[in-house]
Protein backbone atom coordinates (compact mmCIF):
# COMPACT_ATOMS: atom_id res chain seq x y z
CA UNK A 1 63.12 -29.64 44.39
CA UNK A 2 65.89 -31.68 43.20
CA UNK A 3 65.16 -31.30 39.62
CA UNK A 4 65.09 -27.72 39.81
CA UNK A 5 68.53 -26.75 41.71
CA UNK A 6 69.81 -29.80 39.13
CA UNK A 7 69.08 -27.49 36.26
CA UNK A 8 69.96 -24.19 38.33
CA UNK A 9 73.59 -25.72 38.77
CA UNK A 10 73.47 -27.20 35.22
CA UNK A 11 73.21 -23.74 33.38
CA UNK A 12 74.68 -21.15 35.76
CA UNK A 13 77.49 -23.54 36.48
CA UNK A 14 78.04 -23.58 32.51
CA UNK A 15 77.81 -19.59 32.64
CA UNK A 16 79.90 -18.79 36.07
CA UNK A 17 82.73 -21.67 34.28
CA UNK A 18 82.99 -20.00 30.70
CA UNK A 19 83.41 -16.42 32.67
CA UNK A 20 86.05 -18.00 34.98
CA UNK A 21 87.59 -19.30 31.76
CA UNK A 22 87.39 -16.29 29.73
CA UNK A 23 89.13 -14.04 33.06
CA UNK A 24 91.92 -16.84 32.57
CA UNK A 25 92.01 -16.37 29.28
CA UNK A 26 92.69 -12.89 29.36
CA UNK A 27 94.88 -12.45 32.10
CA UNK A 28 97.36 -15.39 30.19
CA UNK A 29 97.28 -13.81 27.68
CA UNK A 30 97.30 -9.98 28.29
CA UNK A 31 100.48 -8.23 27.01
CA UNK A 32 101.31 -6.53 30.69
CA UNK A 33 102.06 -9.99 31.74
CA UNK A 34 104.01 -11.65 28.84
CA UNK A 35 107.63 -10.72 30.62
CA UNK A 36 106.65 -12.35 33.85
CA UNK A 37 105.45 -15.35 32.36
CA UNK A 38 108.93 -15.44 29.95
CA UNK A 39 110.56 -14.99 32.82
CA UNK A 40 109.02 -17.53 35.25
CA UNK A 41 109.32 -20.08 32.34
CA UNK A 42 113.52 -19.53 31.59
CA UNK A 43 113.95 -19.66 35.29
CA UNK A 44 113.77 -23.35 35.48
CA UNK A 45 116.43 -23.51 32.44
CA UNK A 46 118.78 -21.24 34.66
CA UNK A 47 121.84 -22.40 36.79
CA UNK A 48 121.11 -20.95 40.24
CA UNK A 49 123.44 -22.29 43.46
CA UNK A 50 120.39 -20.61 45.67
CA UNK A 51 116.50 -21.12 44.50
CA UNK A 52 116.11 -17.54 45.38
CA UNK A 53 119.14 -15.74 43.43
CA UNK A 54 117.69 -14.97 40.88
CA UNK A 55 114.41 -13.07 42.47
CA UNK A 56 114.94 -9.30 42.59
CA UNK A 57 115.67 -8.57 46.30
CA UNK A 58 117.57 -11.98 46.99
CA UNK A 59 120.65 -9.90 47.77
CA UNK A 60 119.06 -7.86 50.43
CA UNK A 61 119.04 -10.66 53.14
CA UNK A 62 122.12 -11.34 55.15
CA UNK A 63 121.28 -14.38 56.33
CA UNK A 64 123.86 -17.34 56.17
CA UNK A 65 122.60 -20.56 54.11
CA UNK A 66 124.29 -22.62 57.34
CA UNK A 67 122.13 -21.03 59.86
């Protein structure tokens, strides 16, 4: 019994991993999300007073920092 789930896990482990890896693969590096990604990796270069100014929407809250 053991041997035979041991092998079951051993090859469609391998199969269900390279899919997972492939899906990765391909939503890194589709084209749709290349400006998010640019954009996600400049924001930690950026000089923001608030870790939220620069998200789109950040100006609709009127919320004080303070309270």
């Amino acid at each position: 019994m053991y041997e035979s789930l041991a092998h079951f896990a051993q090859s469609w482990g391998l199969v269900a991993f390279m899919i997972f890896f492939a899906g990765v693969l391909v939503y890194a590096l589709w084209p749709k999300n290349r400006d998010k990604f640019n954009a996600a990796a400049r924001s930690v270069l950026e000089d923001n007073d608030r870790p939220d100014a620069g998200r789109p929407g950040a100006d609709d809250k009127k919320e004080s920092r303070d309270g």
